[in-house]
Protein backbone atom coordinates (compact mmCIF):
# COMPACT_ATOMS: atom_id res chain seq x y z
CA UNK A 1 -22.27 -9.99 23.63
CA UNK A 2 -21.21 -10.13 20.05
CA UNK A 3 -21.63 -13.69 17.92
CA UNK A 4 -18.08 -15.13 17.70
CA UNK A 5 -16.44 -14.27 14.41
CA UNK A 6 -14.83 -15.76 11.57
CA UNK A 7 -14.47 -12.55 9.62
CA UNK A 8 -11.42 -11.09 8.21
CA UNK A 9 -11.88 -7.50 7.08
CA UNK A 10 -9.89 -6.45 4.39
CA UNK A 11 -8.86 -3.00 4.99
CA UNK A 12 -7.97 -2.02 1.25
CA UNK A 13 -8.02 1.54 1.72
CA UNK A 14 -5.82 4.44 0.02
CA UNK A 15 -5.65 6.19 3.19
CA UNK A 16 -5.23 5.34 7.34
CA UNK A 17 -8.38 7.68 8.23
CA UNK A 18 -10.80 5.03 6.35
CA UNK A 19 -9.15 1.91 7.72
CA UNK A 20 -8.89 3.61 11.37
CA UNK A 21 -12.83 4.43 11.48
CA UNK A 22 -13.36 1.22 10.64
CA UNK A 23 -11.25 -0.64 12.99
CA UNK A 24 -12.85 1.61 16.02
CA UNK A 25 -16.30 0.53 14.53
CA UNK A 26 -15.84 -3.50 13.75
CA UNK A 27 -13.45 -4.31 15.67
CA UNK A 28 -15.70 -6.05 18.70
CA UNK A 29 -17.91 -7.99 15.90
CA UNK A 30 -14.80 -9.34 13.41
CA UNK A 31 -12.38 -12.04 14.06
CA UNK A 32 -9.37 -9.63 12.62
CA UNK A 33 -8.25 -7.07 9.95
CA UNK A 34 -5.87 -8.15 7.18
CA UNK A 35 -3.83 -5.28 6.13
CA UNK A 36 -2.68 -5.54 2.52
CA UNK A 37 -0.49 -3.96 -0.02
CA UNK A 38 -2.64 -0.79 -0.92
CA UNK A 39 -2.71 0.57 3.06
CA UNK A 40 0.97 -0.48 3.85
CA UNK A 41 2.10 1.88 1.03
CA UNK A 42 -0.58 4.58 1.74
CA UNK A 43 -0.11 4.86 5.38
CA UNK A 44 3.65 2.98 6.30
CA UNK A 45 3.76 0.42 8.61
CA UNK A 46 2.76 2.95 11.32
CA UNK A 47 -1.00 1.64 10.37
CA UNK A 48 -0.66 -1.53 12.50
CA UNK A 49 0.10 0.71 15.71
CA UNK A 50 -3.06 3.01 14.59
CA UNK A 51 -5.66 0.03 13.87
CA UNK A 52 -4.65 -1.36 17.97
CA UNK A 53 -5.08 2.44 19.69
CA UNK A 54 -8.75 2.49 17.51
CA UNK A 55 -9.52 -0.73 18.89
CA UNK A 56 -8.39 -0.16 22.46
CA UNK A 57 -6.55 -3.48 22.64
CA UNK A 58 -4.49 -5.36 20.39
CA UNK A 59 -6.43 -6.85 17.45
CA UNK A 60 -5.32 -9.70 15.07
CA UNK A 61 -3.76 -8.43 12.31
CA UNK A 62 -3.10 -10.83 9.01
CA UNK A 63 -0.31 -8.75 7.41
CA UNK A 64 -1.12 -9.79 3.25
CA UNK A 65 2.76 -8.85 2.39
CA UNK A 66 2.46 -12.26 -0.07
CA UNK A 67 5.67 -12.59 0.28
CA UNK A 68 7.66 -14.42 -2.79
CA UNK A 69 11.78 -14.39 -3.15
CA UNK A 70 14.66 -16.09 -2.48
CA UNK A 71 14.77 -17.89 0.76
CA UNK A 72 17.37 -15.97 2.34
CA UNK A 73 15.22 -12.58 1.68
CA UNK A 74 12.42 -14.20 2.37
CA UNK A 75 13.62 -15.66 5.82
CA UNK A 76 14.85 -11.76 6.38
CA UNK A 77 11.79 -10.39 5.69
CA UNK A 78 9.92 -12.84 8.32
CA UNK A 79 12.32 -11.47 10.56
CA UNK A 80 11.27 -8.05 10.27
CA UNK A 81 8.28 -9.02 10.38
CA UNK A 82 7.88 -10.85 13.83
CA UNK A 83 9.10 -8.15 15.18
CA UNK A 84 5.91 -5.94 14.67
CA UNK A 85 4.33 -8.55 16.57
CA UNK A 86 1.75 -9.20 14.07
CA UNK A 87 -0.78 -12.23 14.72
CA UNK A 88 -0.28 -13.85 10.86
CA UNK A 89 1.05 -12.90 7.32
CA UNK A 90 1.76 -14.66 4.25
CA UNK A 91 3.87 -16.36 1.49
CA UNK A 92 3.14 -17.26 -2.46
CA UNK A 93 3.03 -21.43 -2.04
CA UNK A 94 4.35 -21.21 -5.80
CA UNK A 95 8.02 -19.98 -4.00
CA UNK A 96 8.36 -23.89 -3.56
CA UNK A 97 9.13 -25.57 -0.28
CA UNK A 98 12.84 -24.20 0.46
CA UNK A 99 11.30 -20.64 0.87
CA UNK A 100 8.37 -21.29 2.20
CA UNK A 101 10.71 -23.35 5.22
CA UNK A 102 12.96 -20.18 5.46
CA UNK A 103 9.93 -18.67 6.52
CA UNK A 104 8.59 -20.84 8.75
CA UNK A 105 12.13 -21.29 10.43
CA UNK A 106 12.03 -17.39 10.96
CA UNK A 107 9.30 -17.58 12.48
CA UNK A 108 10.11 -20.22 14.60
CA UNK A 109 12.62 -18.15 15.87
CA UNK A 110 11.14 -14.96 16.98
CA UNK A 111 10.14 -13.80 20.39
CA UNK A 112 6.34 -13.50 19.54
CA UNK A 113 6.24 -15.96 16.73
CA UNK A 114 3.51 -15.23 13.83
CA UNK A 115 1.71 -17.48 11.81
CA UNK A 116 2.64 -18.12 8.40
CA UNK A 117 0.48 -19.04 6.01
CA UNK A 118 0.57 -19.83 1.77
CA UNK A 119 -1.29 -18.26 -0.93
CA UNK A 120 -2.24 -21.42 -2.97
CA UNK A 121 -4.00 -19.75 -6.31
CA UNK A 122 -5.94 -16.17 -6.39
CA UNK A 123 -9.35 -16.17 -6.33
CA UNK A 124 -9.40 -14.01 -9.04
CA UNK A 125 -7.62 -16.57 -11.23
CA UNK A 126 -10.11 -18.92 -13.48
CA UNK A 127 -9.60 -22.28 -15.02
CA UNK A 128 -9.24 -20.99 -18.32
CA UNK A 129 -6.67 -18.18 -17.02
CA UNK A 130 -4.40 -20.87 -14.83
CA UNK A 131 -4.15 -22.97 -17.91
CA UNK A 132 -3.87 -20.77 -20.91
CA UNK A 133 -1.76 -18.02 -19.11
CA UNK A 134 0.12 -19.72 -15.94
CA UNK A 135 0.47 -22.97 -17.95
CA UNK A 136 -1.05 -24.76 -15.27
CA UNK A 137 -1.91 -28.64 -16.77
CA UNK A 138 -4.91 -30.23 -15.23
CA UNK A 139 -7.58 -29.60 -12.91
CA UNK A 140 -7.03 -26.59 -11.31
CA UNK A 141 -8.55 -27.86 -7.98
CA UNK A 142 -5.80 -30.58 -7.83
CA UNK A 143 -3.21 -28.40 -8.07
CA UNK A 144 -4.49 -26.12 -5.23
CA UNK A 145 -4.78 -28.84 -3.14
CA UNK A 146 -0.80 -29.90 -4.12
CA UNK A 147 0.47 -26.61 -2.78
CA UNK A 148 -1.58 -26.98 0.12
CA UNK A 149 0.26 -30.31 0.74
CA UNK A 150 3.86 -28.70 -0.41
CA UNK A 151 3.00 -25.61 2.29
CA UNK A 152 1.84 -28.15 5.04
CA UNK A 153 4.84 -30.38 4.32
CA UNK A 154 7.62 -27.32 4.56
CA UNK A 155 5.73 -26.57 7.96
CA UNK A 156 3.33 -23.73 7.12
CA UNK A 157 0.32 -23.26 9.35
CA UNK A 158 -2.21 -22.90 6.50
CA UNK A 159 -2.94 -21.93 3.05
CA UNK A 160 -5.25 -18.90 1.69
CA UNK A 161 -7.22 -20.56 -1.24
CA UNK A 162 -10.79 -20.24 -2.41
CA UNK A 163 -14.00 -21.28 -1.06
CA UNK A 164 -14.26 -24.07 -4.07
CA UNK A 165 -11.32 -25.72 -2.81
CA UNK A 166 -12.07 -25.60 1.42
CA UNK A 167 -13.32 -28.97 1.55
CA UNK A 168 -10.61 -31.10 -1.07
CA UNK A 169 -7.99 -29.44 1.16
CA UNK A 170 -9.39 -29.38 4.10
CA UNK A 171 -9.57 -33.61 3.74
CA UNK A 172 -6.17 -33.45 2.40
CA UNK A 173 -4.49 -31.78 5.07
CA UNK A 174 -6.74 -32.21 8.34
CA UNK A 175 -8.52 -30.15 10.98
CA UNK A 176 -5.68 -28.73 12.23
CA UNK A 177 -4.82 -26.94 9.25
CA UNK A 178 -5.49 -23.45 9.26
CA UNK A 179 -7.85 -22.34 6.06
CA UNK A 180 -8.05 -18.96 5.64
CA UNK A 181 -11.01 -18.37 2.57
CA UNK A 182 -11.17 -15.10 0.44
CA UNK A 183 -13.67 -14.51 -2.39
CA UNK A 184 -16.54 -15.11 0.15
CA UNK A 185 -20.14 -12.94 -1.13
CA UNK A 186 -22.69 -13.01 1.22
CA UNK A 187 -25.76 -13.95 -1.18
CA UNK A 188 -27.14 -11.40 -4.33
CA UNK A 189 -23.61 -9.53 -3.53
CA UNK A 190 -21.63 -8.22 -6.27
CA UNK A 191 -18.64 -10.76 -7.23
CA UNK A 192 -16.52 -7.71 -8.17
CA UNK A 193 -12.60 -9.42 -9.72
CA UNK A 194 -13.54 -12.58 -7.71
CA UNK A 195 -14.12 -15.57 -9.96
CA UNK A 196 -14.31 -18.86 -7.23
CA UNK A 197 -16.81 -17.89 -5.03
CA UNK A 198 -19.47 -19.19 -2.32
CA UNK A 199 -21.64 -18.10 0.17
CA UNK A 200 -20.75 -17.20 3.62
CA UNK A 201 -22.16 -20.18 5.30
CA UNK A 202 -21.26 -22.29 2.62
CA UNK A 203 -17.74 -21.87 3.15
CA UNK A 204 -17.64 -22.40 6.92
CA UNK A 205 -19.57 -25.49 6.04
CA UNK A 206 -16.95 -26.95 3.43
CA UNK A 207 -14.23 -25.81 6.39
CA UNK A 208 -13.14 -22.73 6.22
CA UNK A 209 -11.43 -21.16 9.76
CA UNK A 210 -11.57 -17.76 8.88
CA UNK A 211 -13.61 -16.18 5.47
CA UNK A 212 -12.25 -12.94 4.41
CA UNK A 213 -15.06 -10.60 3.43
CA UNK A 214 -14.44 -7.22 1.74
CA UNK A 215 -16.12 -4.68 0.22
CA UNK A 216 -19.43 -6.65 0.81
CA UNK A 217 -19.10 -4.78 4.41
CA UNK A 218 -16.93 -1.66 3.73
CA UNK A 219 -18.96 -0.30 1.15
CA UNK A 220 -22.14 -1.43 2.84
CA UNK A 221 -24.18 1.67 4.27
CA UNK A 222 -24.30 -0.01 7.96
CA UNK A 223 -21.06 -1.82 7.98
CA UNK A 224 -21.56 -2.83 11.71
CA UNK A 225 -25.23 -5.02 10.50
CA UNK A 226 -23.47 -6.37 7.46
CA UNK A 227 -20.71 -7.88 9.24
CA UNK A 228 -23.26 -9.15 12.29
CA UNK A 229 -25.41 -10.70 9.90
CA UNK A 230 -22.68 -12.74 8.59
CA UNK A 231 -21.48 -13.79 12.48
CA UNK A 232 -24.85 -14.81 12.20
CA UNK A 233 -25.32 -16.88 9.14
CA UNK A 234 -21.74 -18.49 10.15
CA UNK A 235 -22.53 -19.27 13.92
């Protein structure tokens, strides 16, 4: 019986074959795939039917669309969406509450309603990039945590934000609060374009609900004992 997981595997792939192997080989020993921008434009939205026939079932699929626009398109696009009856996708906190509720209403609405969740800040983004480039003022930390209060607020179900901030918004916002954690290295792995970064373990300890862990495990030469030595360190 496989370890429970908390692993989302990032299929960022130029092609479906890649993604598919890996969904028929993981998909027992991850908690879900998230399907981002690369493979929805390299394969179509066909991929989501493809990744469930590999698996044999239906898997959770976090659909990383990022979505960031006028409410109204917004709201339209969450339509769409739901329909695919995908598990959870996501919307840029920094749309401010109105579209970020135009989503969640949308949601609300469909048949087989999705979870929505809010990019806070990229992992990839530093302190010295937020506030020289993005004009952010302050501690950066602070103002992840203040989107993650402006997403909970306009009803989201949780935020994507880095491991450094799990546990300042995981007090902010409670345990029902969904915290979905990229830039997670298992230890001695290469940090690649991530910049705020912790351990496996270190992030389910600070509160993290679901740590999304990449090439760590798809560029690994046993995939399969990568990802069930993480189940492990995070059980």
């Amino acid at each position: 019986m496989p370890t429970p997981s908390r692993i989302l595997l990032p299929l960022d792939f130029d092609n479906a074959g890649q993604a598919v192997d890996l969904a028929r080989l993981l998909h027992a020993d991850i908690a879900g795939f998230k399907v981002g921008l690369e493979l929805i434009n390299a394969a179509g939205f066909d991929i989501f039917d493809q990744l469930n026939q590999a698996a044999g079932r239906e898997v959770p699929i976090f659909y990383d669309c990022k979505l960031h626009d006028i409410p109204n398109t917004v709201a339209g696009a969450t339509r769409a969406i739901a329909k695919r009856g995908l598990w959870m996708f996501n919307v840029h906190a920094s749309g401010g509450s109105q579209m970020m509720m135009a989503a969640v209403q949308a949601a609300n609405d469909a048949d087989k309603k999705p979870l929505v969740i809010a990019v806070t800040v990229l992992t990839s983004i530093s302190e010295e990039t937020a506030q020289k480039e993005l004009g952010i003022e302050g501690d950066l930390a602070e103002h992840v945590v203040s989107l993650a209060r402006l997403a909970q607020d306009a009803g989201c179900d949780g935020v994507v934000a880095s491991p450094r901030e799990v546990s300042a918004i995981r007090a902010a916002c409670g345990s029902d609060f969904l915290l979905v954690i990229p830039g997670v290295r298992p230890a001695g792995a290469d940090l690649n374009d991530q910049k705020r970064v912790l351990t496996p373990r270190d992030a389910v300890e600070a509160g993290a609900d679901y740590i999304v862990v990449g090439r760590p495990i798809t560029a690994a030469t046993d995939p399969l004992a990568v990802a069930r030595a993480i189940n492990e360190e995070t059980s």
